[in-house]
Protein backbone atom coordinates (compact mmCIF):
# COMPACT_ATOMS: atom_id res chain seq x y z
CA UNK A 1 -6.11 19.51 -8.24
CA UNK A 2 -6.02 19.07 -4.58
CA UNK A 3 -9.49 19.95 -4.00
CA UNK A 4 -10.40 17.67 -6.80
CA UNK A 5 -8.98 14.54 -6.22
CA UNK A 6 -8.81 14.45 -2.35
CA UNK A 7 -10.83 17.21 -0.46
CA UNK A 8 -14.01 17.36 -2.38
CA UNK A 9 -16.98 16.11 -1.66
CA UNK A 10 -18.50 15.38 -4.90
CA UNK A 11 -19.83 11.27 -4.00
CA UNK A 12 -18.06 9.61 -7.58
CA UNK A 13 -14.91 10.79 -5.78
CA UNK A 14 -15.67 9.16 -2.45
CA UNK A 15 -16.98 6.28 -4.18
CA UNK A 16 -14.39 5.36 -6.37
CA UNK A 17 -11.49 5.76 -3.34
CA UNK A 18 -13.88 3.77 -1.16
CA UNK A 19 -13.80 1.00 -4.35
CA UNK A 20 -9.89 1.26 -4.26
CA UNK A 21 -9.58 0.82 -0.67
CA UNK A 22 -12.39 -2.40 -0.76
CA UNK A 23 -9.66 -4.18 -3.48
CA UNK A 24 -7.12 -3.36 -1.68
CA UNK A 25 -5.79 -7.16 0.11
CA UNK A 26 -5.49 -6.47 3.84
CA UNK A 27 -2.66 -8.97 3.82
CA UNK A 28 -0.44 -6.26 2.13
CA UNK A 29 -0.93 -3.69 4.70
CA UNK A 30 -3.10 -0.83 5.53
CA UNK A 31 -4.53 1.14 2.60
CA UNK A 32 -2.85 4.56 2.65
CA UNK A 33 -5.20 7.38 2.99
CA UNK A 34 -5.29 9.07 -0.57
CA UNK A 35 -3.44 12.92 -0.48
CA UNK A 36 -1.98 14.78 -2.81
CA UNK A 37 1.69 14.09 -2.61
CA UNK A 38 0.48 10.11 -2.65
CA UNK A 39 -1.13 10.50 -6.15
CA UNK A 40 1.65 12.44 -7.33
CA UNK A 41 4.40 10.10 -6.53
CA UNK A 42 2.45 6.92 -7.28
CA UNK A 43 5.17 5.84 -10.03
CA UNK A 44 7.38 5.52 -6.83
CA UNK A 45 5.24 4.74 -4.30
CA UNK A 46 6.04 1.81 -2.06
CA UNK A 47 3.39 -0.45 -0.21
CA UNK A 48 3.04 -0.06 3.58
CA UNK A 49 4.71 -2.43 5.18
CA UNK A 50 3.68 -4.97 8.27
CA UNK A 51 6.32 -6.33 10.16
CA UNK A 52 7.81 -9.64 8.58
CA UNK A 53 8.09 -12.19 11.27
CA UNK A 54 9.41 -15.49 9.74
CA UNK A 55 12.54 -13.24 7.98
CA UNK A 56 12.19 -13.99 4.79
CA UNK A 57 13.03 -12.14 1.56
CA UNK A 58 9.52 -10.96 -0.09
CA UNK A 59 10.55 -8.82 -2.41
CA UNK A 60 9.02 -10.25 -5.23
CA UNK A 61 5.41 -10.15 -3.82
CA UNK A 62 6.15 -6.56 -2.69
CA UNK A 63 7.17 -5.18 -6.01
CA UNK A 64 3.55 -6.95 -6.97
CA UNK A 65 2.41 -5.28 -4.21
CA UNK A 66 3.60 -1.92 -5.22
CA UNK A 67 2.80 -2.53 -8.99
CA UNK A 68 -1.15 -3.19 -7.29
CA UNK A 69 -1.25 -0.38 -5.52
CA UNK A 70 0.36 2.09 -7.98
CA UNK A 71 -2.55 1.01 -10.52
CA UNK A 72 -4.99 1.53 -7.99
CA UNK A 73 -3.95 5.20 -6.84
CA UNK A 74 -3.31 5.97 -10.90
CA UNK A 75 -6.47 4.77 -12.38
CA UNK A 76 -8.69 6.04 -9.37
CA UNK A 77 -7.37 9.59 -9.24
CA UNK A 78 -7.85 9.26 -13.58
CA UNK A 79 -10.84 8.49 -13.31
CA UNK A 80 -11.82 11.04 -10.60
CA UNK A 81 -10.41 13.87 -12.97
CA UNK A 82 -11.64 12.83 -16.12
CA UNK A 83 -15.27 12.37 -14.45
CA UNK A 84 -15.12 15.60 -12.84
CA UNK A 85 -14.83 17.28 -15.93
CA UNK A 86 -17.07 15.48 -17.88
CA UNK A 87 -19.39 16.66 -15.35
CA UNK A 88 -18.15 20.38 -15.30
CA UNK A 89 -17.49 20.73 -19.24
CA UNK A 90 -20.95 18.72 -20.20
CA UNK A 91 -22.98 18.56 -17.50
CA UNK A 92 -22.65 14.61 -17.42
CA UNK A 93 -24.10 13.43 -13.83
CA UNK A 94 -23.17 9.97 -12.88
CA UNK A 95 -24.96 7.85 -10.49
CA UNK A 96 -23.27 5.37 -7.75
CA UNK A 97 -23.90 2.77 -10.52
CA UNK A 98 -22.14 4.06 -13.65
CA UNK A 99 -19.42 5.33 -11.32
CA UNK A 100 -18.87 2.17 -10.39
CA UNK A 101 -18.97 0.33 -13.18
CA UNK A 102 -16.37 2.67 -15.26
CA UNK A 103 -14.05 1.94 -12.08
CA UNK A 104 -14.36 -1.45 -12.23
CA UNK A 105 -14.05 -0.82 -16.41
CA UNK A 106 -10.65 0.56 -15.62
CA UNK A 107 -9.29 -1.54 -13.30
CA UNK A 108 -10.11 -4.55 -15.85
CA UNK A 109 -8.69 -2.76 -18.60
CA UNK A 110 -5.15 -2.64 -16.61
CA UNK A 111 -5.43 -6.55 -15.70
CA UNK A 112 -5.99 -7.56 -19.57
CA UNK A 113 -3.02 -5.21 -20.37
CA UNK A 114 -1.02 -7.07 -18.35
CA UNK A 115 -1.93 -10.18 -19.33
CA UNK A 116 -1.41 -9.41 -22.90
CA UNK A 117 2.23 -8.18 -21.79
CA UNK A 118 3.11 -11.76 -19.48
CA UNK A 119 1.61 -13.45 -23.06
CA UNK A 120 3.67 -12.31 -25.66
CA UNK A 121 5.43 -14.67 -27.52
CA UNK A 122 9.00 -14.00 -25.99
CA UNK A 123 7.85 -14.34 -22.32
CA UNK A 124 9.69 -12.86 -19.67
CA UNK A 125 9.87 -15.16 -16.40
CA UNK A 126 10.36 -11.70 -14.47
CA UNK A 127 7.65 -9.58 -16.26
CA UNK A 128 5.60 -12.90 -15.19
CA UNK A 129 6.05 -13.11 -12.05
CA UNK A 130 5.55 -9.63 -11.42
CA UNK A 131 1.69 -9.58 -13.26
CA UNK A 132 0.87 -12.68 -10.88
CA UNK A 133 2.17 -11.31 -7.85
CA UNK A 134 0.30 -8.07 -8.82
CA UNK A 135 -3.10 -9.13 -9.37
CA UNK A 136 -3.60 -13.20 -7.80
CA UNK A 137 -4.80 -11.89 -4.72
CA UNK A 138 -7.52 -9.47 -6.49
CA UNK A 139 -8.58 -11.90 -9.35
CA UNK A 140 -11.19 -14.57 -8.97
CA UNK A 141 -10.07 -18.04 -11.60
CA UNK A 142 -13.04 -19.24 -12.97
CA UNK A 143 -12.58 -22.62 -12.68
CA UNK A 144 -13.03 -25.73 -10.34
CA UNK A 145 -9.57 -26.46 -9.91
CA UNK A 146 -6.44 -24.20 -8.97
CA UNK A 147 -5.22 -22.66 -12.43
CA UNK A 148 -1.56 -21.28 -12.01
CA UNK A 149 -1.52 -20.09 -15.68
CA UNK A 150 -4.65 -17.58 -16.07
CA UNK A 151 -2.01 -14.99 -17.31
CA UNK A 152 -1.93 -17.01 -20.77
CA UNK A 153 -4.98 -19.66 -20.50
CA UNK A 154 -7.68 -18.43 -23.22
CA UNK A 155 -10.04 -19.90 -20.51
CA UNK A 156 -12.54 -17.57 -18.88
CA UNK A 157 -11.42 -15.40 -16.29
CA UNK A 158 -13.43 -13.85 -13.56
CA UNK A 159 -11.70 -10.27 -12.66
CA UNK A 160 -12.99 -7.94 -10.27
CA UNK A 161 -16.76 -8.50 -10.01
CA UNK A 162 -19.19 -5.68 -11.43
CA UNK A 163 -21.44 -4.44 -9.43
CA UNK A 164 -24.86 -5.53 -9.96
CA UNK A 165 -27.88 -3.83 -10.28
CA UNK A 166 -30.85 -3.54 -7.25
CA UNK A 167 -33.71 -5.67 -7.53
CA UNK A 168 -35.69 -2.17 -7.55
CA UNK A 169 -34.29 -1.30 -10.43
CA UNK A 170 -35.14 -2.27 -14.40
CA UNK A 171 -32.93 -4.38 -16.18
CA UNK A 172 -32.77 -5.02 -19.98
């Protein structure tokens, strides 16, 4: 599993850690370099820490900050496996493209989940809070004006942008 996730060096595994790192805020820290004992403990895996200089309590944006980089680390080193042996059980080869795009597929399915959960009818101010600390700094709001409530607006919501094609290559 080691070899898999970390130490190989099979490119849809570099690329999607490299993708991981790139969404990664810098204003939360350093990205940690991905290792085995990191992906295994992800479920209690804290974020790396800068120095807080104005002493004041941030633990809400850290537990966002935590819930961020937990889905990152789980959804990359998914990904990595379940790629890997599509590629070793069916021969499936995936170009820089496709490995991309089912990264960013992933990541976008965990953002609408959590959307869905800070919109249910009986809203929880914590679960809220928590789903806008964890993704406002990733998310782009489509719209001309500051929108504080994109967790519940119907209104069209620009996640994390897809990758788009070369001008060398054919699109449909």
């Amino acid at each position: 599993m080691e070899h898999i996730l970390i130490n190989c060096r099979d490119p849809v595994r570099r690329t999607i850690w490299d993708l991981a790192k790139q969404l990664w805020p810098e204003k939360h820290g350093p990205w940690p370099a991905p290792h085995i004992g990191l992906v295994l403990g992800c479920g209690a895996i804290a974020p790396p820490t800068r120095p807080n200089n104005d002493n004041t309590n941030n633990s809400r944006t850290l537990t966002g900050t935590s819930h961020l980089l937990r889905i990152l680390i789980s959804e990359s080193a998914h990904l990595i496996w379940t790629m890997r042996c599509d590629r070793t059980i069916n021969g499936t080869k995936y170009t820089e493209l496709t490995t991309k795009n089912r990264w960013y597929n992933a990541i976008n399915k965990r953002l609408h989940i959590d959307r869905a959960i800070a919109s249910k009818e009986k809203r929880n101010i914590k679960t809220e809070m928590l789903i806008k600390n964890t993704w406002s700094d990733v998310i782009d709001v489509n719209t001309p004006y500051p929108q504080d409530d994109w967790m519940t607006n119907l209104e069209v919501l620009v996640g994390i942008g897809l990758p788009r094609p070369s001008q060398t290559m054919v699109t449909r």
